[in-house]
N, C-alpha and C. Protein backbone atom coordinates (compact mmCIF):
# COMPACT_ATOMS: atom_id res chain seq x y z
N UNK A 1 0.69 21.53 18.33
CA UNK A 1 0.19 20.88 17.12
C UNK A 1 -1.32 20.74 17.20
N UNK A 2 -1.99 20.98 16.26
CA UNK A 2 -3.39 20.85 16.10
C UNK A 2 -3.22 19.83 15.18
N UNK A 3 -4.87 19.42 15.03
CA UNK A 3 -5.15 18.29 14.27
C UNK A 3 -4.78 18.37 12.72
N UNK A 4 -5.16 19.59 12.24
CA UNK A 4 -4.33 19.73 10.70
C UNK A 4 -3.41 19.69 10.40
N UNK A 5 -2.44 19.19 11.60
CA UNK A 5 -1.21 19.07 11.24
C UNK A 5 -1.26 17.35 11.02
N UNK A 6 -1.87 16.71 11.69
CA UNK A 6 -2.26 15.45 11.10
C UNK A 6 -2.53 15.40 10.29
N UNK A 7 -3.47 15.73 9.15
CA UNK A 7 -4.24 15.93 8.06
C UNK A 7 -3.53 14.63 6.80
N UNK A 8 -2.53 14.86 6.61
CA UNK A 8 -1.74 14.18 5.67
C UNK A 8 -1.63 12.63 6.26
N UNK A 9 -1.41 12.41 7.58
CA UNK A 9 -0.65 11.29 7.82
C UNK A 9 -2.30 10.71 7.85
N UNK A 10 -3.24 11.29 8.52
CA UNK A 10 -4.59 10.77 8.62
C UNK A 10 -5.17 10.15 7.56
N UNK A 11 -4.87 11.08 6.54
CA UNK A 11 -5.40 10.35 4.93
C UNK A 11 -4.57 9.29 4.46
N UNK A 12 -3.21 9.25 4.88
CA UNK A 12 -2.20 7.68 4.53
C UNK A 12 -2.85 6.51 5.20
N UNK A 13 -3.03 6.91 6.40
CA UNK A 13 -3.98 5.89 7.62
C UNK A 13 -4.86 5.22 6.61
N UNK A 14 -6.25 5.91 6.38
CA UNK A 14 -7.20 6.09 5.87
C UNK A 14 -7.19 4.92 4.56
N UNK A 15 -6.59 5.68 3.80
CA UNK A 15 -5.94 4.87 2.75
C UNK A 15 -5.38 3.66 2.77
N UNK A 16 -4.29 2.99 4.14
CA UNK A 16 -4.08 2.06 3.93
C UNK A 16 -4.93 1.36 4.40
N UNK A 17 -5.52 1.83 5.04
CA UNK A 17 -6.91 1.00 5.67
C UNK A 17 -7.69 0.35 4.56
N UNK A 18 -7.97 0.84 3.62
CA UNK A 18 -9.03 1.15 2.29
C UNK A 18 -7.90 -0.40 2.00
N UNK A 19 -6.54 -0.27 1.49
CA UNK A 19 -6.08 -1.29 1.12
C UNK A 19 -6.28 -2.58 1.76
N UNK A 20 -5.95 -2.58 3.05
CA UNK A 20 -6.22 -4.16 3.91
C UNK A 20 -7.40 -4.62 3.27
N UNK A 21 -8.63 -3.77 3.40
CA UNK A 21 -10.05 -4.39 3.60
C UNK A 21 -10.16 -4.50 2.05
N UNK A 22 -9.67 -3.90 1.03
CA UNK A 22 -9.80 -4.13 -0.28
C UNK A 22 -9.06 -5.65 -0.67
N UNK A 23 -7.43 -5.96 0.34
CA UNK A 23 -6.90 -6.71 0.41
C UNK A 23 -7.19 -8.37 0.60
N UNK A 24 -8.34 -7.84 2.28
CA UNK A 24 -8.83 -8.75 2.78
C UNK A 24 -10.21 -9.19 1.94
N UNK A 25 -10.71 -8.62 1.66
CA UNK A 25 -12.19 -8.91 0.47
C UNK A 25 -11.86 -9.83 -0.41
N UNK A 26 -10.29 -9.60 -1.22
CA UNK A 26 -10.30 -10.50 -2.77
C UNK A 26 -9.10 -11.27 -2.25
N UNK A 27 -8.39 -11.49 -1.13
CA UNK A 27 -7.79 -12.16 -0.88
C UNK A 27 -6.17 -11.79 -1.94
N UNK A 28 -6.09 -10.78 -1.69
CA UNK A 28 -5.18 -10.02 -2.95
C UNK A 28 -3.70 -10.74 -2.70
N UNK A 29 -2.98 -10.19 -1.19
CA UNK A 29 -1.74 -10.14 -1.11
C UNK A 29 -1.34 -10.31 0.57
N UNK A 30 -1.55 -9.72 0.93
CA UNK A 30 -1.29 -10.14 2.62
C UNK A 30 -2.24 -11.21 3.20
N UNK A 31 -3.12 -11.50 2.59
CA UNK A 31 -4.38 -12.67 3.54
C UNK A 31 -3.98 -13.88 2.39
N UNK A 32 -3.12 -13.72 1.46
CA UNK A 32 -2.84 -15.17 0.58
C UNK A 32 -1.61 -15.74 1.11
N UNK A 33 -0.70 -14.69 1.38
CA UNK A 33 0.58 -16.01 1.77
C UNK A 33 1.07 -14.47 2.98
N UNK A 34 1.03 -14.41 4.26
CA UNK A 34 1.12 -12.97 5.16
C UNK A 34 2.43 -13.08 5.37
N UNK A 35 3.11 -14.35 5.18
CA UNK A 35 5.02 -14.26 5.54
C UNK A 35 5.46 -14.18 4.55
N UNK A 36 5.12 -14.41 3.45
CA UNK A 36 5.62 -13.56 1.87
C UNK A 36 5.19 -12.18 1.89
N UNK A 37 4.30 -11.77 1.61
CA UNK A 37 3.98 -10.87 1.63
C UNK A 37 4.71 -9.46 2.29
N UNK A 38 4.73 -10.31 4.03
CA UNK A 38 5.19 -9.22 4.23
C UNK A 38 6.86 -8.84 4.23
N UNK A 39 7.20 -9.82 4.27
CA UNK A 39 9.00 -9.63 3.44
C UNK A 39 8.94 -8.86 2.15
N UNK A 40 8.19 -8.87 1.19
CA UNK A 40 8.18 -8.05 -0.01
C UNK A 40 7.57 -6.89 0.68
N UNK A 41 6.90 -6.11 1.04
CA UNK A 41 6.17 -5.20 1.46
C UNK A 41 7.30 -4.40 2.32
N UNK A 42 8.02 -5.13 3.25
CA UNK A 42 9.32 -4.63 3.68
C UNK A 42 10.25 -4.29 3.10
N UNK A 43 10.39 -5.17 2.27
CA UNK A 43 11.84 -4.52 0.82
C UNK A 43 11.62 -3.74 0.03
N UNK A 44 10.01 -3.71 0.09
CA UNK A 44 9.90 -2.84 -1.09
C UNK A 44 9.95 -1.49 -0.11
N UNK A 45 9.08 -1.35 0.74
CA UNK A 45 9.46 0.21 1.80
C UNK A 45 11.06 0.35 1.93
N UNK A 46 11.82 -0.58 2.49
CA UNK A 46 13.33 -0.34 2.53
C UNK A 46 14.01 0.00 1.13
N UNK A 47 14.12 -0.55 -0.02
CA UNK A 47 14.24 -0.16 -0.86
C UNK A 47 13.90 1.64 -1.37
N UNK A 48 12.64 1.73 -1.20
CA UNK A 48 12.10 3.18 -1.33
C UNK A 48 12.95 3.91 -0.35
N UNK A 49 13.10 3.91 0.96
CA UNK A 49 14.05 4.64 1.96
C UNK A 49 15.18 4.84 1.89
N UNK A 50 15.69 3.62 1.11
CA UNK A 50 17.30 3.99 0.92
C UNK A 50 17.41 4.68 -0.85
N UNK A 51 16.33 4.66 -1.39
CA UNK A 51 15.99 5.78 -2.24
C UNK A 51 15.92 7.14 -2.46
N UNK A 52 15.21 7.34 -0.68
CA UNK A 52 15.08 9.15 -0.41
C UNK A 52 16.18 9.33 -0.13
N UNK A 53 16.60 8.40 1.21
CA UNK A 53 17.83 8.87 1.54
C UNK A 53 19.12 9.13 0.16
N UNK A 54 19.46 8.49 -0.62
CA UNK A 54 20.47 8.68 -1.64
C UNK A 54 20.18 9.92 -2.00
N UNK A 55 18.79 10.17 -2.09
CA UNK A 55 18.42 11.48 -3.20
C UNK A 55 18.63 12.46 -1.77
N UNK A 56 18.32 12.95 -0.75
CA UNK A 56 18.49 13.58 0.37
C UNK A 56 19.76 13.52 0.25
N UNK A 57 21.15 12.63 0.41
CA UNK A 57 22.28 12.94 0.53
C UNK A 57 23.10 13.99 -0.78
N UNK A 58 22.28 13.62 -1.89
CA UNK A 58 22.95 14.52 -3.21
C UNK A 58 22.50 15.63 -3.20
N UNK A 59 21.67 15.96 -2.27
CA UNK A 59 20.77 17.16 -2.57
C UNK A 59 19.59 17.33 -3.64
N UNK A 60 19.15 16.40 -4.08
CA UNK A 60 18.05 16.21 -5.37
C UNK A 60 16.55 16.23 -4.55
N UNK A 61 16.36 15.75 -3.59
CA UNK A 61 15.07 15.73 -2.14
C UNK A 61 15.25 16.58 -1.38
N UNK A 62 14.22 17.28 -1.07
CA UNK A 62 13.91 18.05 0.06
C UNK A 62 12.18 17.77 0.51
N UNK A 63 11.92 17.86 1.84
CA UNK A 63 11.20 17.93 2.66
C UNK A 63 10.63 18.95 2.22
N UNK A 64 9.01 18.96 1.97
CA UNK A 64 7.67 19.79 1.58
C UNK A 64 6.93 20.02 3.05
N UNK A 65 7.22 21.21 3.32
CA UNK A 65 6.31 21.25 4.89
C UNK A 65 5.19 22.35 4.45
N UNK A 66 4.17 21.83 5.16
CA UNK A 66 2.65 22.65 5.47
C UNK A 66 2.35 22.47 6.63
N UNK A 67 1.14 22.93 6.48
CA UNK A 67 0.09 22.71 7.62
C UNK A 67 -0.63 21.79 7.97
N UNK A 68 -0.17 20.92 6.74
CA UNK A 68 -1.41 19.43 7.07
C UNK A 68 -0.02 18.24 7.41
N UNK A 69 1.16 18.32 7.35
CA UNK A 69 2.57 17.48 7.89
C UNK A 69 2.38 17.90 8.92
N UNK A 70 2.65 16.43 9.95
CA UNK A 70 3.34 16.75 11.29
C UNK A 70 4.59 17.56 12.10
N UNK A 71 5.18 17.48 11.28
CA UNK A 71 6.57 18.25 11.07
C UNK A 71 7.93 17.38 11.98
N UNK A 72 7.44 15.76 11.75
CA UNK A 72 8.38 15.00 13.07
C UNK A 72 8.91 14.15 11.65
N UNK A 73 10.34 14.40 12.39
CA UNK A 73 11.20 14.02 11.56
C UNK A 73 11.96 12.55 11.53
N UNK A 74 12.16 11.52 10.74
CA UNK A 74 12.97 9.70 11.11
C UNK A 74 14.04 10.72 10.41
N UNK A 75 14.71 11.52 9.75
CA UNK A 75 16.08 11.70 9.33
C UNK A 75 16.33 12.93 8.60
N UNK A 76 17.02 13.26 8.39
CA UNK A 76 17.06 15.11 8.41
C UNK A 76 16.30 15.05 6.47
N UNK A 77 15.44 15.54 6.68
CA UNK A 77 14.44 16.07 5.19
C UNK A 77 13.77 15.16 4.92
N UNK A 78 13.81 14.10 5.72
CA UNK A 78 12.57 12.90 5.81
C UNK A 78 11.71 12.49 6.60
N UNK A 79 10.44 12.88 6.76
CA UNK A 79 9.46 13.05 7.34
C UNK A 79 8.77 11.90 8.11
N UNK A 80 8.26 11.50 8.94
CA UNK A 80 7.49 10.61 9.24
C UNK A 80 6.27 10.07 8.10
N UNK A 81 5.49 11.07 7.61
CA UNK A 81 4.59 10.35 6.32
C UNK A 81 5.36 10.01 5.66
N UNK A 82 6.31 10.09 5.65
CA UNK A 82 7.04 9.35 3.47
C UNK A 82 7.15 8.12 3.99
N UNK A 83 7.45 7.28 5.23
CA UNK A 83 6.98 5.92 5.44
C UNK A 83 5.62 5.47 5.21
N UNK A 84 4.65 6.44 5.39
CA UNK A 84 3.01 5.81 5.92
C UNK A 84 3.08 5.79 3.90
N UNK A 85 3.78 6.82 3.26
CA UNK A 85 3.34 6.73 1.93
C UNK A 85 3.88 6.20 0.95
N UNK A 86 4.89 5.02 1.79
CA UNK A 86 5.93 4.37 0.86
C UNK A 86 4.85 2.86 1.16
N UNK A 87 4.68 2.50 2.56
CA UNK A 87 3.47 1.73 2.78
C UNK A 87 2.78 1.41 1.91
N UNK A 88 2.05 2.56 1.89
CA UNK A 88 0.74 2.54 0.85
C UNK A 88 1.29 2.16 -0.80
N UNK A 89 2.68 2.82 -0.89
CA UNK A 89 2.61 2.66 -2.59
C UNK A 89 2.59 0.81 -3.14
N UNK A 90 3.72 0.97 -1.67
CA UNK A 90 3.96 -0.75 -2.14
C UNK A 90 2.89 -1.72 -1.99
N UNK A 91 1.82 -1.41 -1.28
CA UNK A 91 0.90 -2.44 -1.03
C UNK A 91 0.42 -2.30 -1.66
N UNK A 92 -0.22 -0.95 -2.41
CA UNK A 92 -0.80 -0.46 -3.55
C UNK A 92 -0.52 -1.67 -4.78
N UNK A 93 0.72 -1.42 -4.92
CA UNK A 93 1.61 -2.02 -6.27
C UNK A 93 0.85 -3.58 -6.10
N UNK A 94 1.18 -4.26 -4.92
CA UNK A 94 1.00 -5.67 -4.78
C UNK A 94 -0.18 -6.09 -4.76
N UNK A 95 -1.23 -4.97 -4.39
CA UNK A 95 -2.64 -5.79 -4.46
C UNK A 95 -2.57 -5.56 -6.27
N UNK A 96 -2.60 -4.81 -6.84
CA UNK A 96 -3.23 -4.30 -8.12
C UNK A 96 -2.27 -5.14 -8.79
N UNK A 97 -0.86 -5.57 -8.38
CA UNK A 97 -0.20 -6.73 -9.50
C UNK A 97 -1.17 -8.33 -8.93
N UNK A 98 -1.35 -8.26 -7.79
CA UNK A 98 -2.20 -9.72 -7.68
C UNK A 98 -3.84 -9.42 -8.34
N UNK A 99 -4.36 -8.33 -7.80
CA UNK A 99 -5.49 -8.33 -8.71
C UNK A 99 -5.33 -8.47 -10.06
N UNK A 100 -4.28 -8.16 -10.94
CA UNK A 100 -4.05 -8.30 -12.83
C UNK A 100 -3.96 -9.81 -12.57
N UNK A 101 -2.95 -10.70 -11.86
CA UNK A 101 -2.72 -11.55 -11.76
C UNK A 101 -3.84 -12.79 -12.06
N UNK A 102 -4.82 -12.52 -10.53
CA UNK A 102 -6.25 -13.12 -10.83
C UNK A 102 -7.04 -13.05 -11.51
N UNK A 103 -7.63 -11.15 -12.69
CA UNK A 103 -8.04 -11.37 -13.41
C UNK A 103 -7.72 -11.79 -14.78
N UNK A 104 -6.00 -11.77 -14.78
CA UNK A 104 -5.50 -12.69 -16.19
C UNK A 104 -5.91 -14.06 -16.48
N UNK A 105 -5.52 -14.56 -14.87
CA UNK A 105 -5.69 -15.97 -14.62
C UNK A 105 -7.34 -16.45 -14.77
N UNK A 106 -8.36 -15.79 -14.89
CA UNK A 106 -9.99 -15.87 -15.05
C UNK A 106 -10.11 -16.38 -13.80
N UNK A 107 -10.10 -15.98 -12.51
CA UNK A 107 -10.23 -15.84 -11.35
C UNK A 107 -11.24 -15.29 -10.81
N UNK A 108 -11.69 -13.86 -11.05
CA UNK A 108 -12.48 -12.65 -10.66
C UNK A 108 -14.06 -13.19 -11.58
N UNK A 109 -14.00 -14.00 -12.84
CA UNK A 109 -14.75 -14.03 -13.42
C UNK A 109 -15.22 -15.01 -13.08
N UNK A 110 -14.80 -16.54 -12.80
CA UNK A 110 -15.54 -17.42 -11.99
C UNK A 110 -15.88 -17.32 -10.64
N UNK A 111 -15.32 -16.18 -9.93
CA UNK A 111 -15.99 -16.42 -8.50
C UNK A 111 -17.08 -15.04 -8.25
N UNK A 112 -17.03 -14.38 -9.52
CA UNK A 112 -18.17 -13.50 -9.52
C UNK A 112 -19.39 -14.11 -10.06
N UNK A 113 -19.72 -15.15 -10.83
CA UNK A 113 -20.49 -15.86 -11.49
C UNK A 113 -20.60 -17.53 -11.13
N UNK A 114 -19.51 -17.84 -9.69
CA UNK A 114 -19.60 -19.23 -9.18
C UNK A 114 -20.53 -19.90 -8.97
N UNK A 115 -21.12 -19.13 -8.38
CA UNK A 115 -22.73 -19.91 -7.61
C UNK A 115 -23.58 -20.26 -8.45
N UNK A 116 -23.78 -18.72 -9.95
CA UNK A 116 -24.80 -19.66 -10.73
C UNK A 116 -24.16 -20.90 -12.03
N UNK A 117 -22.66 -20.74 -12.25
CA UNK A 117 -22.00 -21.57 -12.99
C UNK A 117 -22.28 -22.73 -12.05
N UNK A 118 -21.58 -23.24 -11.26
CA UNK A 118 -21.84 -24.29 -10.21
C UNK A 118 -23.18 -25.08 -10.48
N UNK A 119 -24.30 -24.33 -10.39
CA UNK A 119 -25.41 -24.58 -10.04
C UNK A 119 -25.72 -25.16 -11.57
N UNK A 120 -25.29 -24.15 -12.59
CA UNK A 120 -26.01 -25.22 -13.83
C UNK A 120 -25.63 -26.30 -14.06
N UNK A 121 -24.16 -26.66 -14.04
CA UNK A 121 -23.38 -27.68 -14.30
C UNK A 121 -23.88 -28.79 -13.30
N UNK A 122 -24.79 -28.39 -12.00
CA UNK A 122 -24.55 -29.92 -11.29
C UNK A 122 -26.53 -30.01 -11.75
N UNK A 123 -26.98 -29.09 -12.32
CA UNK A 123 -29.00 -29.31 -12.12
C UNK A 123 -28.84 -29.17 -13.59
């Protein structure tokens, strides 16, 4: 195996990385409540798995191999990335439903403008 065979799982990495620190910045979903969070983040990946798998057992899924897949397999036509990219979807989902959340709630708009709102109201 060469490194391009990483290629795919490297960019899921990558990516969920991008999420934490996007996560950890606005306080989205794992740094607001981390034992909620991560029970939903789990159901929602388990959920997705017993998804492929159904579709893998009917024959409706099959496994996409290249050169940028590792080619290591958790279950016959299911790959090691479709976890790193079930990861990502769901955390995906949960920051961007807590980000709508906060900016419905006018959240994003007072703590982008706190310091000088603050400041007029008390001078």
């Amino acid at each position: 195996m060469s490194f391009i065979n990483f290629a795919y799982l490297a960019a899921l990495a990558v990516a969920i990385t991008g999420m934490v620190m996007l996560d950890r910045r606005f306080t989205l979903f794992l740094w607001r409540d981390a034992r909620r969070a991560a029970i939903v983040l789990a159901a929602g990946v388990v959920f997705f798995l017993v998804w492929d798998l159904g579709g893998i057992l009917l024959g409706i899924f099959f496994r996409g191999q290249n050169e940028f897949m590792t080619g290591l397999l958790i279950g016959p036509e299911l790959p090691i990335e479709e976890v790193f990219f079930l990861v990502l979807l769901c955390y995906n989902t949960m920051n961007a439903y807590a980000a709508a959340g906060d900016w419905l709630d006018g959240r994003w708009s007072r703590s982008r403008r706190g310091h000088s709102v603050e400041a007029r109201a008390d001078g």
